[in-house]
C-alpha atoms as a PDB file:
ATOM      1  CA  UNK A   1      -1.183   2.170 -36.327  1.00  0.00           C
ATOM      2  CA  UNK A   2      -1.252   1.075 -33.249  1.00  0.00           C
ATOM      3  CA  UNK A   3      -3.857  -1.527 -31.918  1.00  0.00           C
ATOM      4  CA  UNK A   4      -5.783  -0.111 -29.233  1.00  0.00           C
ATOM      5  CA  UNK A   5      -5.788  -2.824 -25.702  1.00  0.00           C
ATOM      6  CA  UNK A   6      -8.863  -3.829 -24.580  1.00  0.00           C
ATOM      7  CA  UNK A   7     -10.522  -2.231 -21.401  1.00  0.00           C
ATOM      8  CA  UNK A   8      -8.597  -4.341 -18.293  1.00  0.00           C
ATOM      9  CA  UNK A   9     -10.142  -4.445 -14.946  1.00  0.00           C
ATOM     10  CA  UNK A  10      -9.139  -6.005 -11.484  1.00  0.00           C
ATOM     11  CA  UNK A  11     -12.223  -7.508  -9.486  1.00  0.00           C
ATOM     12  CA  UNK A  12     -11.674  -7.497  -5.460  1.00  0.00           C
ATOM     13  CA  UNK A  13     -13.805  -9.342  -3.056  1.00  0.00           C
ATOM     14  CA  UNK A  14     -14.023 -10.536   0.434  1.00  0.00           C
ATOM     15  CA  UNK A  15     -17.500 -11.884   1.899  1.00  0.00           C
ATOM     16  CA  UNK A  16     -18.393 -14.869   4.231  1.00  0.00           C
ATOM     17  CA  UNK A  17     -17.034 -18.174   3.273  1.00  0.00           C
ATOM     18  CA  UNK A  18     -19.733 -20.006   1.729  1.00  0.00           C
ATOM     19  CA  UNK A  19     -20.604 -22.328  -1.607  1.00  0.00           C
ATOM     20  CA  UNK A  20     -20.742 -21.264  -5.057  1.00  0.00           C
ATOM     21  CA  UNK A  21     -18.896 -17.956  -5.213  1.00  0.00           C
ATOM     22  CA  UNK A  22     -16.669 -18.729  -7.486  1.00  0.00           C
ATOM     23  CA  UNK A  23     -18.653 -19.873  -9.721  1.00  0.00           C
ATOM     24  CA  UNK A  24     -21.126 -17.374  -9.406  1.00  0.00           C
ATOM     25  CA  UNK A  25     -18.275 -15.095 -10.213  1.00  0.00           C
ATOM     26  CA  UNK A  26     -17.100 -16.748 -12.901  1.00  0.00           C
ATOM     27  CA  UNK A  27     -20.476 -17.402 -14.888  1.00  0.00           C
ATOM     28  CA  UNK A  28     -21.410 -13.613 -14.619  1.00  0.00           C
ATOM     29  CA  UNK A  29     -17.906 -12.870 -16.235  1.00  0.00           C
ATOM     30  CA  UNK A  30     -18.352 -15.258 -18.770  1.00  0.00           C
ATOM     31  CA  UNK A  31     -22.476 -13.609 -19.301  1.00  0.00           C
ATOM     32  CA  UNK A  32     -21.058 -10.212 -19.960  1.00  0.00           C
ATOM     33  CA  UNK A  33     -18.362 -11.444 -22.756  1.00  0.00           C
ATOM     34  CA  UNK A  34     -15.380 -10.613 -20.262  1.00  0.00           C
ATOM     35  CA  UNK A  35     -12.638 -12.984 -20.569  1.00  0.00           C
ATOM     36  CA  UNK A  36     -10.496 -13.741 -17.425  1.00  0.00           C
ATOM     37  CA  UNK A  37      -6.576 -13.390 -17.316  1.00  0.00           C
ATOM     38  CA  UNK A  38      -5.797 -14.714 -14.043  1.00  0.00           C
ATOM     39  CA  UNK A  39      -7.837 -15.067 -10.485  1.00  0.00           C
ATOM     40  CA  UNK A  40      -6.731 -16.138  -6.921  1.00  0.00           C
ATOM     41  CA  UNK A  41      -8.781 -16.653  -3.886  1.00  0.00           C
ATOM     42  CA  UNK A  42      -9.050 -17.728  -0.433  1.00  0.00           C
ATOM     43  CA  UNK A  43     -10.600 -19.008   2.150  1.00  0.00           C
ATOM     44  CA  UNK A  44     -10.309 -18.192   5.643  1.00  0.00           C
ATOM     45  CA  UNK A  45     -11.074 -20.966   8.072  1.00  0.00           C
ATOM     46  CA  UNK A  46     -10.154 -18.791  11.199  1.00  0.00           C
ATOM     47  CA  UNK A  47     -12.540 -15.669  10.040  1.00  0.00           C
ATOM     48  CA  UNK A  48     -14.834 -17.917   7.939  1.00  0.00           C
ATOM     49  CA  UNK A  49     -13.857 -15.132   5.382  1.00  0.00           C
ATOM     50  CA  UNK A  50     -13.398 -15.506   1.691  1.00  0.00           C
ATOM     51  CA  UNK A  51     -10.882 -13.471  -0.258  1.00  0.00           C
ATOM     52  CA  UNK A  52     -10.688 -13.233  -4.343  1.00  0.00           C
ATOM     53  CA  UNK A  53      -8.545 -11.552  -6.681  1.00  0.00           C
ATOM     54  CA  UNK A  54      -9.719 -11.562 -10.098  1.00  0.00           C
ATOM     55  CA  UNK A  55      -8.227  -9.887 -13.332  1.00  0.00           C
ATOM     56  CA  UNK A  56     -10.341  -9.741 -16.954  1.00  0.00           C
ATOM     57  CA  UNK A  57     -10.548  -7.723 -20.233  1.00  0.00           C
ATOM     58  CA  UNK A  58     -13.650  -6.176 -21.697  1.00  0.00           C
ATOM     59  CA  UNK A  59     -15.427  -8.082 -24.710  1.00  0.00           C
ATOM     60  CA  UNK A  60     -17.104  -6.665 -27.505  1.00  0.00           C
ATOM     61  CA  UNK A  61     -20.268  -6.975 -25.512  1.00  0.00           C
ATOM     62  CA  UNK A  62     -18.814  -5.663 -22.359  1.00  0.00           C
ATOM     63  CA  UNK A  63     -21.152  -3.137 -20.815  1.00  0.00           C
ATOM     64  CA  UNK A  64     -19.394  -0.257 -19.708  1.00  0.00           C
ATOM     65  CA  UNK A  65     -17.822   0.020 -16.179  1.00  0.00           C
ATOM     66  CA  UNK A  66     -20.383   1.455 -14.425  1.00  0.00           C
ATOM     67  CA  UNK A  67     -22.966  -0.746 -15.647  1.00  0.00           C
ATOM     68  CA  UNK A  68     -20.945  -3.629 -15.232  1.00  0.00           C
ATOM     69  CA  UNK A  69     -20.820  -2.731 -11.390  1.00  0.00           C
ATOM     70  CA  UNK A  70     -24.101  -2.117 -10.927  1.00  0.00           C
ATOM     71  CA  UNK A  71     -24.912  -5.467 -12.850  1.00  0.00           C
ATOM     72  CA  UNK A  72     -22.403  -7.541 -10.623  1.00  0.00           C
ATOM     73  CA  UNK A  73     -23.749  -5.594  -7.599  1.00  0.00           C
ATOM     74  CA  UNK A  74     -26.802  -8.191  -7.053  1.00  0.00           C
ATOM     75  CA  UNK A  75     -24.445 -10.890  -6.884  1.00  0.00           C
ATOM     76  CA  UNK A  76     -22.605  -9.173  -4.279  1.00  0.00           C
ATOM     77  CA  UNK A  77     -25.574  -8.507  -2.176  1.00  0.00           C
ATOM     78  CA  UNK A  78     -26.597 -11.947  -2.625  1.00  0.00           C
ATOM     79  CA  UNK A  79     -22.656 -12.985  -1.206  1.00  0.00           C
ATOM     80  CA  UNK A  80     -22.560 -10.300   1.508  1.00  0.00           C
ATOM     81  CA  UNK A  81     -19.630  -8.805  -0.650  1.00  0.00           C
ATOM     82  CA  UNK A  82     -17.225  -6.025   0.299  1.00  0.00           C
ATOM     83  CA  UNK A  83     -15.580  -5.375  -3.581  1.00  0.00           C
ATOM     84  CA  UNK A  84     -14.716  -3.573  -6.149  1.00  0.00           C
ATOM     85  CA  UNK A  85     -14.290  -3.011  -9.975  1.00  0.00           C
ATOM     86  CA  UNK A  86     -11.288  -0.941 -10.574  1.00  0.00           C
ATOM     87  CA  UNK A  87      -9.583   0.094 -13.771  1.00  0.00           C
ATOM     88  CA  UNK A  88      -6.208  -1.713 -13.778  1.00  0.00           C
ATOM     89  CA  UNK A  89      -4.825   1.031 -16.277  1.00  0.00           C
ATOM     90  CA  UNK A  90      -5.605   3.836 -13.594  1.00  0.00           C
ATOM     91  CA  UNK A  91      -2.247   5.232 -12.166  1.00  0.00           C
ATOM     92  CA  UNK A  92      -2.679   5.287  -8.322  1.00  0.00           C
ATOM     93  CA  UNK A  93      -2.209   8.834  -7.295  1.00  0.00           C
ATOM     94  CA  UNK A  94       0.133   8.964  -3.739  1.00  0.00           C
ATOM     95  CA  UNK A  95       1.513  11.579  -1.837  1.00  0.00           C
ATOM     96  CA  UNK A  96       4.841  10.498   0.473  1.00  0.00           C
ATOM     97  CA  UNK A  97       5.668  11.845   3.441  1.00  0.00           C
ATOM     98  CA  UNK A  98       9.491  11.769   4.333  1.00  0.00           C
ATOM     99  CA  UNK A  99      11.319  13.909   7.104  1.00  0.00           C
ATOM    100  CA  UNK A 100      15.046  13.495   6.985  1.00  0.00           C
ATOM    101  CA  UNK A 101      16.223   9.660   5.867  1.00  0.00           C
ATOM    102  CA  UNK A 102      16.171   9.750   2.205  1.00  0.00           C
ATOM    103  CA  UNK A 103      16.943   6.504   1.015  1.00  0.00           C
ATOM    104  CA  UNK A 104      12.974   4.872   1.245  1.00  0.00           C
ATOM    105  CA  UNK A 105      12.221   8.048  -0.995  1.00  0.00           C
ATOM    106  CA  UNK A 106      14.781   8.121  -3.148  1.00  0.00           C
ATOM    107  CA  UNK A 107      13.865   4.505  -3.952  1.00  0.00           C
ATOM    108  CA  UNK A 108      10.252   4.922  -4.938  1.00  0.00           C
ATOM    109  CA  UNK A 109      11.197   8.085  -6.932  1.00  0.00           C
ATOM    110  CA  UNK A 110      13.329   6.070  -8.653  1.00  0.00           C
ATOM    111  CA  UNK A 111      11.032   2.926  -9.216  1.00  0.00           C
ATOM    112  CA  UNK A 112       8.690   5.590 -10.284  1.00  0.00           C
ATOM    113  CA  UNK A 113      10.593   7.804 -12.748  1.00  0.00           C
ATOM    114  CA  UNK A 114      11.960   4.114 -14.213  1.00  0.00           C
ATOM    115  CA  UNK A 115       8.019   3.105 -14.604  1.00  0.00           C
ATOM    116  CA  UNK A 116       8.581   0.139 -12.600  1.00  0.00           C
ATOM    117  CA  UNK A 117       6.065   1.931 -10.076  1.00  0.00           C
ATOM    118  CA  UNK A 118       3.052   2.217 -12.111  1.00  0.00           C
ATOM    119  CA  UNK A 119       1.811   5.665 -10.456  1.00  0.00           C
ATOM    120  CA  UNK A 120       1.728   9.140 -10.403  1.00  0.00           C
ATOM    121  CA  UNK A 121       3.284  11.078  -7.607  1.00  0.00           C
ATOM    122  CA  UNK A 122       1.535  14.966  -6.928  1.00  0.00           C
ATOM    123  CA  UNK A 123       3.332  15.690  -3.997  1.00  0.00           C
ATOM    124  CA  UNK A 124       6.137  14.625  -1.295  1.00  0.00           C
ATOM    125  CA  UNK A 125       5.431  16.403   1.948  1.00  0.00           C
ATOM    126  CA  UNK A 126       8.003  16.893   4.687  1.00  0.00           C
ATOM    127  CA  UNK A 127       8.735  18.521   7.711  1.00  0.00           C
ATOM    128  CA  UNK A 128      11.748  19.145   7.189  1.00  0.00           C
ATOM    129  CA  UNK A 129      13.362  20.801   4.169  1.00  0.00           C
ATOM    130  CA  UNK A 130      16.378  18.828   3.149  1.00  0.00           C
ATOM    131  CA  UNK A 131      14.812  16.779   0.416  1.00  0.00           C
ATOM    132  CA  UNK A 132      13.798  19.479  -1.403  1.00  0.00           C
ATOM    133  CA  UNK A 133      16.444  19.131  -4.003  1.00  0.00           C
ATOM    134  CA  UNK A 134      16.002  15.578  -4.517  1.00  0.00           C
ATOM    135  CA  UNK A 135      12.093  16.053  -5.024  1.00  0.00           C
ATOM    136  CA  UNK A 136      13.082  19.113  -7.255  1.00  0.00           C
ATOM    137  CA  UNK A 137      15.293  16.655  -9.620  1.00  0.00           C
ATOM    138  CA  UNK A 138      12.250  14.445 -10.102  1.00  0.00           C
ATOM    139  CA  UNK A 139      10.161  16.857 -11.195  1.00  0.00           C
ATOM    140  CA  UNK A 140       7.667  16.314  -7.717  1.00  0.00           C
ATOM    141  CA  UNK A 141       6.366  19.103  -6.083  1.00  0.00           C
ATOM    142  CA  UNK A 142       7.204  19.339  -2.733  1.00  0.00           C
ATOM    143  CA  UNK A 143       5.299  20.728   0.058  1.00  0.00           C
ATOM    144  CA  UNK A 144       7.456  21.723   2.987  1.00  0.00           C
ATOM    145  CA  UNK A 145       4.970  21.560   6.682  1.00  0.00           C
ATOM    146  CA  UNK A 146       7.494  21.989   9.801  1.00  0.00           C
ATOM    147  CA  UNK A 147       5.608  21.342  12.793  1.00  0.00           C
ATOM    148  CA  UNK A 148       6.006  20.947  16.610  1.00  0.00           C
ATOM    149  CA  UNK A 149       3.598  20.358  19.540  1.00  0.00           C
ATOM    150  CA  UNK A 150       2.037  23.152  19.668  1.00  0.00           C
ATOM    151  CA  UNK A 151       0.841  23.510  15.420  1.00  0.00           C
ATOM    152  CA  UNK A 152       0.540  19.413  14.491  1.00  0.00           C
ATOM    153  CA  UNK A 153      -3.216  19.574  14.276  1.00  0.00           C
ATOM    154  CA  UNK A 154      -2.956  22.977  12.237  1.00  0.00           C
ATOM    155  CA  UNK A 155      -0.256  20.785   9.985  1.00  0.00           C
ATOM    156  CA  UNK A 156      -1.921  17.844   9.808  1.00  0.00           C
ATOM    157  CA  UNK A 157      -5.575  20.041   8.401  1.00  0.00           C
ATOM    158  CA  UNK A 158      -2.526  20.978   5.793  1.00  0.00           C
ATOM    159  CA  UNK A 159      -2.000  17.783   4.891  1.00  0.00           C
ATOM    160  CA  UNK A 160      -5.215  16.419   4.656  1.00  0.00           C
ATOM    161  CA  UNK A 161      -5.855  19.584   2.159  1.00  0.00           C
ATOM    162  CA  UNK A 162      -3.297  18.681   0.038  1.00  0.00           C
ATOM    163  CA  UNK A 163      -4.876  14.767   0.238  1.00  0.00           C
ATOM    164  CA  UNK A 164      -8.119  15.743  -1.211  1.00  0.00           C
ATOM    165  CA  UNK A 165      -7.287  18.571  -3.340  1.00  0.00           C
ATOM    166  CA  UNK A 166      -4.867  16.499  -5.183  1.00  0.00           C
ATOM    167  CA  UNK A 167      -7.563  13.531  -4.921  1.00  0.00           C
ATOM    168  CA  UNK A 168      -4.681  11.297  -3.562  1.00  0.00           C
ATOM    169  CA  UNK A 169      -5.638   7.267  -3.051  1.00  0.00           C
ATOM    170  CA  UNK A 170      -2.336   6.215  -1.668  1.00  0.00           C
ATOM    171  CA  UNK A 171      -0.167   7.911   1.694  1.00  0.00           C
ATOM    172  CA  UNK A 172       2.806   6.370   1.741  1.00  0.00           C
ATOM    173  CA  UNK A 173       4.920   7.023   4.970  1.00  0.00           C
ATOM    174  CA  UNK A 174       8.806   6.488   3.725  1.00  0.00           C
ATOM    175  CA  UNK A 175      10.604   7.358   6.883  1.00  0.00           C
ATOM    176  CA  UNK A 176       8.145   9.999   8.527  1.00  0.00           C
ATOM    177  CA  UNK A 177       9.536  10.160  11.633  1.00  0.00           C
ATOM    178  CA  UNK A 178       6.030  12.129  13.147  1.00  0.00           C
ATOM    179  CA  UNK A 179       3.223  10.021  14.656  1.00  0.00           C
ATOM    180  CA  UNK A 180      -0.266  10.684  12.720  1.00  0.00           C
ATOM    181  CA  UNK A 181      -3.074  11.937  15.092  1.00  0.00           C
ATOM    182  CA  UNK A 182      -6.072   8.947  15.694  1.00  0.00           C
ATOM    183  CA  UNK A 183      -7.821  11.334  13.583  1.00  0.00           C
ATOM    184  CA  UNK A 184      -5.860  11.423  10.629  1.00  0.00           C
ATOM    185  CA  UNK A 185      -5.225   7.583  11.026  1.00  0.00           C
ATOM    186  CA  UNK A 186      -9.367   6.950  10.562  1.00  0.00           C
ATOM    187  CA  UNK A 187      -9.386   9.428   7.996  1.00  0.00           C
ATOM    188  CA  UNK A 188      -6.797   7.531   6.161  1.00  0.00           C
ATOM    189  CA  UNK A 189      -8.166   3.714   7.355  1.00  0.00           C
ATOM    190  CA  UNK A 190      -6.329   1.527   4.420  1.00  0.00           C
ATOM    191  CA  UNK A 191      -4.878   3.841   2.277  1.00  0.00           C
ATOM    192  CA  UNK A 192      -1.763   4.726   4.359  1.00  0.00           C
ATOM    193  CA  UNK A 193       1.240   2.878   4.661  1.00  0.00           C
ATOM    194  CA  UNK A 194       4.267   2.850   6.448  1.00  0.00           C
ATOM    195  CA  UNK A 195       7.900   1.327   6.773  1.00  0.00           C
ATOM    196  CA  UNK A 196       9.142   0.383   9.888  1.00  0.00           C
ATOM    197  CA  UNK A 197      12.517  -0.062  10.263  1.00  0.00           C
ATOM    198  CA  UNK A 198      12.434  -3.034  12.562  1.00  0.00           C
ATOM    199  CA  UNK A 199      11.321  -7.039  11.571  1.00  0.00           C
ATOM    200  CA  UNK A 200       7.869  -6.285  14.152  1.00  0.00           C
ATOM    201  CA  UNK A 201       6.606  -6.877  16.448  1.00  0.00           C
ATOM    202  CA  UNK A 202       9.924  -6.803  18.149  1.00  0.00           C
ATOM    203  CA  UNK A 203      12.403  -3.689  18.861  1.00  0.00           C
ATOM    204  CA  UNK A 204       9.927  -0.956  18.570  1.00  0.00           C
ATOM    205  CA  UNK A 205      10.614   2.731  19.445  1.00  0.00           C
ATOM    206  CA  UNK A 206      13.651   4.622  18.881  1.00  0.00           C
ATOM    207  CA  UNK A 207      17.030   2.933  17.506  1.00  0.00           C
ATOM    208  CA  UNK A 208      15.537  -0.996  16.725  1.00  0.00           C
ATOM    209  CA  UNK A 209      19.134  -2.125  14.980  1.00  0.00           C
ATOM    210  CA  UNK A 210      20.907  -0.725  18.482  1.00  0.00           C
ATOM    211  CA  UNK A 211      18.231  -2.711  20.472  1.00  0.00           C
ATOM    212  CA  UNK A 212      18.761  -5.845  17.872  1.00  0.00           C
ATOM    213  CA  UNK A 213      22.744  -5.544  18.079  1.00  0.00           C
ATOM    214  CA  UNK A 214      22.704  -5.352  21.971  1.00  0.00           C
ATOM    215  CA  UNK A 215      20.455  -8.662  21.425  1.00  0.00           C
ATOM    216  CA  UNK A 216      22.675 -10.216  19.370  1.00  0.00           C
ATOM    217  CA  UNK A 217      20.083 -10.756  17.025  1.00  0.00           C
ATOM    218  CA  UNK A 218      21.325 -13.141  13.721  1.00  0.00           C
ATOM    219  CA  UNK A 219      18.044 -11.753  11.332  1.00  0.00           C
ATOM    220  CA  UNK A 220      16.854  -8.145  10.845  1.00  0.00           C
ATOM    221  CA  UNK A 221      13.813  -7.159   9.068  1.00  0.00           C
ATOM    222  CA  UNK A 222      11.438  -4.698   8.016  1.00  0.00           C
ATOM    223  CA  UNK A 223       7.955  -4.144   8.374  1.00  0.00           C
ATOM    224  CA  UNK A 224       5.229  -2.519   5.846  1.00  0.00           C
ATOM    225  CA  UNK A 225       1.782  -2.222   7.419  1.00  0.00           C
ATOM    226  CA  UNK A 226      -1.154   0.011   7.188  1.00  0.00           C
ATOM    227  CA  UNK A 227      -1.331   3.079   9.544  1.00  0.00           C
ATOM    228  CA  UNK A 228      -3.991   2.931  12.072  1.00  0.00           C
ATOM    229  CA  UNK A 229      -4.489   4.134  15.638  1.00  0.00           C
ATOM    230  CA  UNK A 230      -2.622   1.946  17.120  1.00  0.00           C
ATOM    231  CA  UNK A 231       1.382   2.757  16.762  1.00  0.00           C
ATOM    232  CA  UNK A 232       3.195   0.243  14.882  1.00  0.00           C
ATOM    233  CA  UNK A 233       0.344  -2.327  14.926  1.00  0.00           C
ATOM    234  CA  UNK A 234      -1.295  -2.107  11.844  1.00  0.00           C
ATOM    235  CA  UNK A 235      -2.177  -4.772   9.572  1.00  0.00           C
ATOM    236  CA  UNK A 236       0.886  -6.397   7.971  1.00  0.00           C
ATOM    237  CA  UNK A 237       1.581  -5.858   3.968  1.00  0.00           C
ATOM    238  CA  UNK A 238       5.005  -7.707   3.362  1.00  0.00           C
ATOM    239  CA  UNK A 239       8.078  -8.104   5.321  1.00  0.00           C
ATOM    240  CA  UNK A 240      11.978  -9.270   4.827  1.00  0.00           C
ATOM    241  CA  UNK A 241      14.509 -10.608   6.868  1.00  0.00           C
ATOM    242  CA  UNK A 242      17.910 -10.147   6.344  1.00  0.00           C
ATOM    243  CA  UNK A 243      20.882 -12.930   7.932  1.00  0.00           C
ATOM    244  CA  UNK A 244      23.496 -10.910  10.228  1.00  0.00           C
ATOM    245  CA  UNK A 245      26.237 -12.243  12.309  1.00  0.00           C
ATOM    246  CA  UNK A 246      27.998 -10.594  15.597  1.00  0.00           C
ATOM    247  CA  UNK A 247      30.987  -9.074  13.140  1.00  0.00           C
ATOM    248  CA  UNK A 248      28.510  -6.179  12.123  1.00  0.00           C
ATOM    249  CA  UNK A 249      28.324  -3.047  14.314  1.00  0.00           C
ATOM    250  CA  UNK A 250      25.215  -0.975  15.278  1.00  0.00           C
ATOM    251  CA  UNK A 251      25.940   1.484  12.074  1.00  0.00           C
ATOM    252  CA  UNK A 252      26.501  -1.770   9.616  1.00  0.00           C
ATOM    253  CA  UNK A 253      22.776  -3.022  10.864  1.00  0.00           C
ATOM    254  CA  UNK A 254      21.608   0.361   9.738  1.00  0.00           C
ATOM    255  CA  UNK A 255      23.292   0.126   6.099  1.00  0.00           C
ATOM    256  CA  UNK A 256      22.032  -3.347   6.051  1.00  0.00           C
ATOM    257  CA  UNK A 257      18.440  -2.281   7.419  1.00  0.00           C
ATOM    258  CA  UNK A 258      18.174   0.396   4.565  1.00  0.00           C
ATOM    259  CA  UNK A 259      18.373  -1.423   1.735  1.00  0.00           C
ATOM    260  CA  UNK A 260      15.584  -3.905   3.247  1.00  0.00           C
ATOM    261  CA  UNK A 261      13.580  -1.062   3.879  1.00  0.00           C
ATOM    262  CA  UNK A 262      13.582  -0.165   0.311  1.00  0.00           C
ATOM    263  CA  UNK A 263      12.674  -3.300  -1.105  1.00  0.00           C
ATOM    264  CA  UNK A 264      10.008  -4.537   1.430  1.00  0.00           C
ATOM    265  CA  UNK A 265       8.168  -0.582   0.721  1.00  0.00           C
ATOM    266  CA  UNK A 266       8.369  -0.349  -2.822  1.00  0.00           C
ATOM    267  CA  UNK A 267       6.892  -4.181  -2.764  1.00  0.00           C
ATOM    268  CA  UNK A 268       4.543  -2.954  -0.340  1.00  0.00           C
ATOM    269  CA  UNK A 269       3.281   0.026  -2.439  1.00  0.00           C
ATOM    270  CA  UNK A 270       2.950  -2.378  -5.581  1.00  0.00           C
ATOM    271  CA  UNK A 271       0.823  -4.660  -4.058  1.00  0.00           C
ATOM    272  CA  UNK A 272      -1.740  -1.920  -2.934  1.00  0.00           C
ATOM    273  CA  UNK A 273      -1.760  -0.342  -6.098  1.00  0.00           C
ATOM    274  CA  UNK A 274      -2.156  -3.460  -7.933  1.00  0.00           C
ATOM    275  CA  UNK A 275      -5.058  -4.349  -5.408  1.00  0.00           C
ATOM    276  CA  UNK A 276      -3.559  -6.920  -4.428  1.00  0.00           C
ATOM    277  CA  UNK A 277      -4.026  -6.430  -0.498  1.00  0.00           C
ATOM    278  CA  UNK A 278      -7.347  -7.253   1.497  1.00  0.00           C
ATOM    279  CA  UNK A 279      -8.075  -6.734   5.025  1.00  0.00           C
ATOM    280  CA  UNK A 280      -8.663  -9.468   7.321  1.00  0.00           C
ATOM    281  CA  UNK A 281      -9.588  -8.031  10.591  1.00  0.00           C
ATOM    282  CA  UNK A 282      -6.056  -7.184  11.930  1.00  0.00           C
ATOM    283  CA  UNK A 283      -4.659  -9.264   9.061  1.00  0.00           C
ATOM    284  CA  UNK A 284      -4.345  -9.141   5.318  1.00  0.00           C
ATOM    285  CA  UNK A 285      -4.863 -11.652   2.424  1.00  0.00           C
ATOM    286  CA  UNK A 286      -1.855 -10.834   0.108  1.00  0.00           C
ATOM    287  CA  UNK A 287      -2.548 -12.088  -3.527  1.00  0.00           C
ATOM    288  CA  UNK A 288       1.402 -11.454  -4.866  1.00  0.00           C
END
């Protein structure tokens, strides 16, 4: 028979810097019989902001998650706490939205099927229809949404359908090559992510590795950040560099840039899943 694990949850918190959180933490933990399997934190002295990352199992005299929250909610009023108890067994449910490049989907699909990517995956959306097949082969459903000027708000109702229908957490942009409306964007405030094919803030817009060759550039890079309003400027998840010399052409940047792409997304997607991200402002505290 096989022993049965022990309930395992992941506490989040940011709040103003002050003394005693941790310990205040820590003690109510040890109060409710959980036992603590790692913890990180930080402190901000820029934002006077303090970040914490916190992992524990259930004891016998655990109460339940619910109560447990509403329990640890007095010391989070006392802290001025933004947090969370999740379930770190829950599989994250996200919907990716591709158009045309494959490769940033064909990783996570892979990383997912492989259970390296501890999540479930209800739908891959596109506007185009050429990954159809490869969605298909995974088993994924896939939701095909052309759209031009004149239907993108009509499209983008579509998607947002499918995001709460499907009761998706995660949005996870892997090569979309469509700008989401400001509305969408607030709608999906920290839950969306996307890769940019460029090490940002530099060479943004159309063709980065043609604007990096014609540079001369000796390091490429990609970006993942969190979607907002502002194009290309949202908070900053994880990024890689790659060292290039002036033997590659435009086209060996790209093969270069693609497999960067892959790993700084999939690392990207892990991290949020694993609540490991927390906002700072226009920032994030990355507990990897």
């Amino acid at each position: 028979m096989t022993e049965e694990k022990p309930n395992q949850y992941v506490l989040v918190i940011s709040c103003p810097d002050t003394t005693g959180i941790v310990a205040a933490v820590a003690c109510f933990l040890a109060d409710h019989d959980a036992f603590i399997l790692e913890s990180a934190h930080f402190g901000d002295s820029v934002s006077k902001r303090f970040f914490m990352r916190t992992v524990f199992i259930a004891g016998a005299f655990t109460p339940e998650a619910g109560e447990l929250a509403k329990k640890f909610s007095r010391i989070a009023e006392r802290f001025q706490m933004v947090w969370g108890i999740y379930d770190a067994y829950r599989r994250q449910r996200l919907m990716i939205l591709v158009s045309k490049f494959d490769h940033c989907l064909n990783d996570l699909l892979y990383r997912y099927r492989t259970g390296d990517l501890a999540v479930e995956i209800p739908a891959i959306v596109s506007n185009h229809p050429d990954l159809k097949r490869l969605a298909d082969w995974h088993e994924v459903p896939f939701h095909h949404l052309p759209v031009t000027a004149e239907n993108k708000s009509e499209q983008e109702d579509a998607i947002w359908r499918l995001i709460v229908d499907l009761d998706i957490d995660l949005v996870v942009l892997a090569r979309y090559m469509q700008v989401l409306s400001p509305r969408l964007c607030d709608k999906l405030r920290g839950r969306s992510i996307n890769i940019h094919h460029s090490f940002l803030p530099s060479f943004k817009g159309a063709k980065p590795y043609h604007q990096a060759h014609k540079r001369g550039v000796k390091l490429i890079g990609a970006t993942a950040h969190y979607v907002t309003t502002d194009l290309d400027e949202g908070p900053i998840i994880e990024q890689e560099v790659e060292r290039v010399d002036h033997t590659l052409t435009p086209e060996a940047l790209v093969a270069v840039g693609r497999d960067i792409e892959n790993v700084v997304l999939a690392r990207a997607v892990r991290f949020h899943v694993e609540h490991r991200v927390l906002l700072n402002g226009s920032k994030t505290v990355v507990f990897r």
